[in-house]
N, C-alpha and C. Protein backbone atom coordinates (compact mmCIF):
# COMPACT_ATOMS: atom_id res chain seq x y z
N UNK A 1 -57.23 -44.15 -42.15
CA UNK A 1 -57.93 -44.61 -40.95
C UNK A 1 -59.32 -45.08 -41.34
N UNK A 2 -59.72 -46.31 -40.80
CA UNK A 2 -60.75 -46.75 -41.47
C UNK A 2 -62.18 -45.91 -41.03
N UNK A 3 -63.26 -45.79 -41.13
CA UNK A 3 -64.26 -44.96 -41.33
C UNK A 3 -65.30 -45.26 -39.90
N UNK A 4 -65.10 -46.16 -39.55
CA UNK A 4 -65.85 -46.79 -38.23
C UNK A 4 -64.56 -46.52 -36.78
N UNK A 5 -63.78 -45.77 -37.38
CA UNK A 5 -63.01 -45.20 -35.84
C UNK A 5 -63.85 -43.83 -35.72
N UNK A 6 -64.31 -43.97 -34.26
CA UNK A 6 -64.88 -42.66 -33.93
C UNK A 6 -63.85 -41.49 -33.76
N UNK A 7 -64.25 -40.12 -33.70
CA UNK A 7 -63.66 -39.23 -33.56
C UNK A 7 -62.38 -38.91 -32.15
N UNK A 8 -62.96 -39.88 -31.34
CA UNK A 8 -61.63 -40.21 -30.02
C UNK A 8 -61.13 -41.29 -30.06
N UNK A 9 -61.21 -42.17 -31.04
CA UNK A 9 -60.38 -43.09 -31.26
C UNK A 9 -61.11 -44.44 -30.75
N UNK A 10 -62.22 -44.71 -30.07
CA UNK A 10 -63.27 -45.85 -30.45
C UNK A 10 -63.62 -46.17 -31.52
N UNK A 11 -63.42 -48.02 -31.54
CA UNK A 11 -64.13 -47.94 -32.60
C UNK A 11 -65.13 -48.68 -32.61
N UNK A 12 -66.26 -47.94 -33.51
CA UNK A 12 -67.80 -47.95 -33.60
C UNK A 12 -67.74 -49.23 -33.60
N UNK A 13 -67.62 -50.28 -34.43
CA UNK A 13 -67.94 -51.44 -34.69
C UNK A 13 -67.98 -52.86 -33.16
N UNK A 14 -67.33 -52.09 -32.35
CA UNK A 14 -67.30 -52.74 -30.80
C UNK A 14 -68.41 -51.94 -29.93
N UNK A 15 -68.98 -51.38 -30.76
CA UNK A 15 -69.92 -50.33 -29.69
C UNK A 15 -71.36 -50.76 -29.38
N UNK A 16 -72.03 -51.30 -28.51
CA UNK A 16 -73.60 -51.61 -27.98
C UNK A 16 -74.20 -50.57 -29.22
N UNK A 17 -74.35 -49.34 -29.35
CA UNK A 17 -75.44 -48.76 -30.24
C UNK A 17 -75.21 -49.10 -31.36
N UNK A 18 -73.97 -49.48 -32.20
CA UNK A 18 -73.88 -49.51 -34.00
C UNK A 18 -74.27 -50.98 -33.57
N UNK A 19 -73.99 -52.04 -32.60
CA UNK A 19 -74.14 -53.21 -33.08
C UNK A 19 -75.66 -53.20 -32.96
N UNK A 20 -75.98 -53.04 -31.83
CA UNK A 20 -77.89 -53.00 -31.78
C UNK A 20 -78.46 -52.30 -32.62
N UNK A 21 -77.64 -51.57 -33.75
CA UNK A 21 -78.44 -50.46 -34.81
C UNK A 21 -78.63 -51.49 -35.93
N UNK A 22 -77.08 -52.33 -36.38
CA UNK A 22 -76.92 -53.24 -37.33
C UNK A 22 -77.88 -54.45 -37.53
N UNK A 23 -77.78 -54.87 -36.05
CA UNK A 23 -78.27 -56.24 -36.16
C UNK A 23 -79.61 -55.95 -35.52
N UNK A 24 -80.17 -54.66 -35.48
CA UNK A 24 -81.82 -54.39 -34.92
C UNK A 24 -81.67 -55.38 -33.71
N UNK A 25 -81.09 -55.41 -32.75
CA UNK A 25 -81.22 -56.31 -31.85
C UNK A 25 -81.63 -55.19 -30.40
N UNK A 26 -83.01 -55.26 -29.82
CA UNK A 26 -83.60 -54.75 -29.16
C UNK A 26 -82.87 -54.67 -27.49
N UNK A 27 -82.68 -56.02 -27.16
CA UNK A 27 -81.70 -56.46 -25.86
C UNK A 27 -80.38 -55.41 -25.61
N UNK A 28 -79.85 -55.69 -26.92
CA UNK A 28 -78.65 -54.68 -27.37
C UNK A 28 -78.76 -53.32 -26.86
N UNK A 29 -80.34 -52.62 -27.33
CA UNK A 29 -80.11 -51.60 -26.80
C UNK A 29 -80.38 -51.17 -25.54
N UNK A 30 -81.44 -52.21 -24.68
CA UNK A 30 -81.80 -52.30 -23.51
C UNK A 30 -80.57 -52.22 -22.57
N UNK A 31 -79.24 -53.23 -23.06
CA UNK A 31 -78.48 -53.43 -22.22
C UNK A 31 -77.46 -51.66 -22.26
N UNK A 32 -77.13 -51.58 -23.60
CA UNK A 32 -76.49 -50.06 -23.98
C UNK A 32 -77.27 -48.98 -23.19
N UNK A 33 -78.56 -48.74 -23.35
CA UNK A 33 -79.50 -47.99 -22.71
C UNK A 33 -78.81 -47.44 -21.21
N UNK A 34 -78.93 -48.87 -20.61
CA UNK A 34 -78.38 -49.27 -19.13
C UNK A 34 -77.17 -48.64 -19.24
N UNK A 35 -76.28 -49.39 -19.68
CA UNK A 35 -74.47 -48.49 -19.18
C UNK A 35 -74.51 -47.62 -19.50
N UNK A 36 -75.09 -46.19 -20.56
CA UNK A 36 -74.84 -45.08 -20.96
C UNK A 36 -75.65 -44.38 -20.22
N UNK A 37 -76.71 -44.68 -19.34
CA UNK A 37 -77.37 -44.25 -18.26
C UNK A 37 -76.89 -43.57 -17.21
N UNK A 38 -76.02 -45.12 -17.00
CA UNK A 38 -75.17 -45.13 -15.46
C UNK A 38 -73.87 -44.73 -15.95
N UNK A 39 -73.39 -44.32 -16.55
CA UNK A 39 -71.78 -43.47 -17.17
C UNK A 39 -72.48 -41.88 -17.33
N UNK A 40 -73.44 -41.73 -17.65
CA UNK A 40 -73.70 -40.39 -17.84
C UNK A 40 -74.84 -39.87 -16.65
N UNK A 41 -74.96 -40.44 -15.71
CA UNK A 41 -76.14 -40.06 -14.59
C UNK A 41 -76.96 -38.99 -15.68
N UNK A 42 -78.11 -40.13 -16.12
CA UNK A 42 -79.32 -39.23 -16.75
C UNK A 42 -79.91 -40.48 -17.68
N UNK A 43 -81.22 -41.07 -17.37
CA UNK A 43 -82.02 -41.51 -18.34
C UNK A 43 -82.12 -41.63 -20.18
N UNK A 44 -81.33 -42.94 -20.47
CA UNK A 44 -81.27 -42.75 -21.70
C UNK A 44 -82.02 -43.80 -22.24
N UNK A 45 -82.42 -43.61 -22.87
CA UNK A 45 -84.24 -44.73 -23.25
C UNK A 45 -83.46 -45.37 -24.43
N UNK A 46 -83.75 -47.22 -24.61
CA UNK A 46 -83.22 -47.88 -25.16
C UNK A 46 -83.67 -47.64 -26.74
N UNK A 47 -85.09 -46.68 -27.37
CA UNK A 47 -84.83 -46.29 -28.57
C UNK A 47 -84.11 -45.02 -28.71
N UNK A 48 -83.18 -44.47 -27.80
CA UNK A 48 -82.41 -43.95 -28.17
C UNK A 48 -80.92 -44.16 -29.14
N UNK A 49 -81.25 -45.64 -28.93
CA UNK A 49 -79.62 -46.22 -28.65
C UNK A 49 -79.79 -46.89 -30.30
N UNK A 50 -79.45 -45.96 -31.36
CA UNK A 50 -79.49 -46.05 -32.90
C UNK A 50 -78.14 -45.51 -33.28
N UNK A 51 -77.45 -46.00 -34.03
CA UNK A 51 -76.00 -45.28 -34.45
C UNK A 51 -75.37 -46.30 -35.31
N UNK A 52 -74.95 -45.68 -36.35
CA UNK A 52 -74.15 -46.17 -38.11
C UNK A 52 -72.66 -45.80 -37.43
N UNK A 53 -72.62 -45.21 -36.66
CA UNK A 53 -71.18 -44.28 -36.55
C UNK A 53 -70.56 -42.79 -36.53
N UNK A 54 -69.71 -42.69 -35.59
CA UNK A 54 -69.34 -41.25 -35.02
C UNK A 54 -69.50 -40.42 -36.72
N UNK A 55 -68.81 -40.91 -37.73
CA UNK A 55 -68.49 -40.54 -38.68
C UNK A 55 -68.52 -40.59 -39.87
N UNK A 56 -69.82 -41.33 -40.17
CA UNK A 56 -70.67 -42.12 -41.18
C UNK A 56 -71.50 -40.90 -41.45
N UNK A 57 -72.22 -41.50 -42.52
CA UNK A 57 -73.72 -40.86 -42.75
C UNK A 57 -74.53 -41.91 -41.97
N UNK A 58 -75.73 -40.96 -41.54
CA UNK A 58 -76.99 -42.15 -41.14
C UNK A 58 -77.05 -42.21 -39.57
N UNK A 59 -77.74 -42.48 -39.12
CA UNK A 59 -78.05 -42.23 -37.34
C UNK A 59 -77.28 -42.33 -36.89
N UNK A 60 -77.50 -41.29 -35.62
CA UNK A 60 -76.43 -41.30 -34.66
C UNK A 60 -77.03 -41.34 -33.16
N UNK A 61 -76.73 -42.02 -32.40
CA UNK A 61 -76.99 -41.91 -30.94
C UNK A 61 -77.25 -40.61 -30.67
N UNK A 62 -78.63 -39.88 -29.96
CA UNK A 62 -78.40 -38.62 -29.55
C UNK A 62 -77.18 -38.35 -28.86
N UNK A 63 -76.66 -39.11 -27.60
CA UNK A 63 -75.20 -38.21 -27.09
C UNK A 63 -73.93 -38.06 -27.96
N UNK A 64 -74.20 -39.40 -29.38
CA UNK A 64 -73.22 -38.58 -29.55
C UNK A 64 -72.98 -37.69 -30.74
N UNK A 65 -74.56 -37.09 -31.36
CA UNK A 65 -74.56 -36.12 -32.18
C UNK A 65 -74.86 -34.97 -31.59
N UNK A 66 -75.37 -34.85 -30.32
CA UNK A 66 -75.64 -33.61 -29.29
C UNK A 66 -74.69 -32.94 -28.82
N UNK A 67 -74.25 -34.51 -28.03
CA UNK A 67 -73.78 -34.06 -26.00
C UNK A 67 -72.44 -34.37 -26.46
N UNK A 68 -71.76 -35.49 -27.44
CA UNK A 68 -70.51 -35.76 -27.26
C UNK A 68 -69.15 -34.61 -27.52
N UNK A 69 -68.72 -34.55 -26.36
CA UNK A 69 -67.86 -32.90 -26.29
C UNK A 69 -66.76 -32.78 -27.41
N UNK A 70 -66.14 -34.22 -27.43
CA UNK A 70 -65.21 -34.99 -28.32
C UNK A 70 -65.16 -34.53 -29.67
N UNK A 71 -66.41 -34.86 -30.34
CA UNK A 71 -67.08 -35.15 -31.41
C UNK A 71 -67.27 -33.80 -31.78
N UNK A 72 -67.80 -33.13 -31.34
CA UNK A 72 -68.25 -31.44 -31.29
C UNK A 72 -66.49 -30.89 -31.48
N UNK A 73 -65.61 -31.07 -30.84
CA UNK A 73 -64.71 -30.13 -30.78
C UNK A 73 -63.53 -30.80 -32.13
N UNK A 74 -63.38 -31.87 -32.27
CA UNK A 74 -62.67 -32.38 -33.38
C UNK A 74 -63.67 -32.23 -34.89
N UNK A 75 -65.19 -32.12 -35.14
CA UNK A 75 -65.59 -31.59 -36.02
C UNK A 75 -65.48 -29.96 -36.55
N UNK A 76 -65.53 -29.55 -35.46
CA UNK A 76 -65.14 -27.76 -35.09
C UNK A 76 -64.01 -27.96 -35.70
N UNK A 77 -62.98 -28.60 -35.63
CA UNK A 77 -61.73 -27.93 -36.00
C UNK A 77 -61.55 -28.60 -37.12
N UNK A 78 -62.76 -29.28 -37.81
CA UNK A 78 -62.32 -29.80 -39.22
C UNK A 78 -61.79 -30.65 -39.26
N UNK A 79 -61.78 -31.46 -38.17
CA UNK A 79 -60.71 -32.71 -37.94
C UNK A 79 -61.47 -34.08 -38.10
N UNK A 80 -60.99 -35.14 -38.74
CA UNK A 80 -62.08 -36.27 -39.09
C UNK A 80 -61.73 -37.12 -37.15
N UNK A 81 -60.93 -36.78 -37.16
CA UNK A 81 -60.29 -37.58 -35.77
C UNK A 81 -59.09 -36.46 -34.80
N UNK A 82 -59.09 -37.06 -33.77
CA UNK A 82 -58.84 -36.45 -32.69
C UNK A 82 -57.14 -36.30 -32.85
N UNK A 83 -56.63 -37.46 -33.72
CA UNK A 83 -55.50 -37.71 -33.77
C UNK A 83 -55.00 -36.79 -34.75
N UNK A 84 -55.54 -36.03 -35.53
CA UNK A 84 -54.65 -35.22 -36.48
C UNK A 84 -54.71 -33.71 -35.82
N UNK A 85 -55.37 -33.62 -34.46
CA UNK A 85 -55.19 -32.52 -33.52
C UNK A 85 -53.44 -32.77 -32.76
N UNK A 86 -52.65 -31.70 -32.63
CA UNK A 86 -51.21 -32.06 -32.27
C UNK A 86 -51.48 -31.84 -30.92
N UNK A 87 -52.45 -31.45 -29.98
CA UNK A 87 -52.51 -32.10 -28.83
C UNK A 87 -52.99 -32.98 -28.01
N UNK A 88 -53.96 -33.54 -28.81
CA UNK A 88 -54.66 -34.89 -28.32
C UNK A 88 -54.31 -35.54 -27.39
N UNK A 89 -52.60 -35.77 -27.40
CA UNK A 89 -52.09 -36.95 -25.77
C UNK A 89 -52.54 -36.30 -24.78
N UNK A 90 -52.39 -34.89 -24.82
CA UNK A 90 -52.40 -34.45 -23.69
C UNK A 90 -54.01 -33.86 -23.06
N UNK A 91 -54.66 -33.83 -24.08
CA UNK A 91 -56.13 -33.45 -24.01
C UNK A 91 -57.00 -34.12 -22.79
N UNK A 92 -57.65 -32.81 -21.86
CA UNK A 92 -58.54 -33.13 -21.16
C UNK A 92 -59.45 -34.00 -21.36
N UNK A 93 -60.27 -33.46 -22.30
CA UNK A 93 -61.52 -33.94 -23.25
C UNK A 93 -61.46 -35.68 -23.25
N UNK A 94 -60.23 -35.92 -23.96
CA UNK A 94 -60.34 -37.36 -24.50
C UNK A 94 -59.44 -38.19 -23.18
N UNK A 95 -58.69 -37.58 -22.00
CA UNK A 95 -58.84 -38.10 -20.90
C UNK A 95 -59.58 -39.40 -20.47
N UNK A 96 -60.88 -38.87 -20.81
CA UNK A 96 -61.92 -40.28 -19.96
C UNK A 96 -61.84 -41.50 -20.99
N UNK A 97 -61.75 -41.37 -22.35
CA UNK A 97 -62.21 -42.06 -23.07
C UNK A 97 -60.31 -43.06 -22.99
N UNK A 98 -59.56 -42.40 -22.94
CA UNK A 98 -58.33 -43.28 -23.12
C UNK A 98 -57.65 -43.76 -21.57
N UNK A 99 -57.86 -43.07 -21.11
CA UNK A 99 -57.95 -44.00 -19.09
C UNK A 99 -58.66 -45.08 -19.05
N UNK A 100 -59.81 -45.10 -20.34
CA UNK A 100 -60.30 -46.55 -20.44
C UNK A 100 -60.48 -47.66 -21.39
N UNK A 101 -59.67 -47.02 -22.41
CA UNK A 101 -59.20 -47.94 -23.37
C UNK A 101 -58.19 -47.40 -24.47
N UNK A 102 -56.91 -48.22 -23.89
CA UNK A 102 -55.73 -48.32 -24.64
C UNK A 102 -55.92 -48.12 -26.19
N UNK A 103 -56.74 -48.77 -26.89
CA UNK A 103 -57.23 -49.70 -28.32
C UNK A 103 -57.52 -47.76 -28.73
N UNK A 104 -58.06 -46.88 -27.82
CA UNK A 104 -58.61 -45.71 -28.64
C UNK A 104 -57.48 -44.60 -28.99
N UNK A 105 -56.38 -44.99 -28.26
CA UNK A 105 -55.11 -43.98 -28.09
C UNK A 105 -54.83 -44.40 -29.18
N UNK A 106 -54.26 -45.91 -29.40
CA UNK A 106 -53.67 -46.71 -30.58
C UNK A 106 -54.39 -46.45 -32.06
N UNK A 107 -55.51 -46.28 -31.84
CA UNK A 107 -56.29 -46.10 -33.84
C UNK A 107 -56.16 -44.43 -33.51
N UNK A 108 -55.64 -43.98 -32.08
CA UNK A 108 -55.43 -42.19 -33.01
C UNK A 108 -54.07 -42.26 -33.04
N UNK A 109 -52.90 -43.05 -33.42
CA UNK A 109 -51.79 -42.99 -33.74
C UNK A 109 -51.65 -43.08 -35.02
């Protein structure tokens, strides 16, 4: 599995924070800032919005080296990804993230 699939099966490389991290593009994070704001009701300031990847070395978005529940519970169990957990389909947790994109179920297959 390549190294830029996050731990629920996003992958980083389509993501507002790794691209605004990559390409230092400021707008990028203004606009990321904005939707992770309004998805998470709570103020997230556009130099927050820095990230190499769920699973890289090198910055990470505070939510998702903090807050991300995902990320926290598939590292806990030693797991590089969500998909080598044998209940994942059925998982609460990763619920939100695959009700909204097909593409994250598919790279945890």
């Amino acid at each position: 599995m390549k190294q830029l699939i996050g731990c629920c099966g996003l992958d980083c490389e389509k993501c507002g924070a790794y691209i605004a991290t990559v390409n230092n593009d400021d707008e990028m994070r203004k606009q990321t800032a904005k939707l992770w704001s309004e998805w998470n009701n709570t103020e997230i300031p556009p130099e927050a919005i820095n990230c190499t990847g769920c699973r890289t070395d090198g910055v990470k978005a505070y939510y998702c080296s903090e807050l991300c529940a995902i990320r926290k519970c598939a590292l806990g169990k030693g797991y590089a990804t969500c998909g080598e957990c044998a209940g994942w389909e059925n998982c609460r947790t990763l619920k939100v993230i695959h009700d909204n994109s097909d593409e994250a179920a598919l790279n945890l297959n």
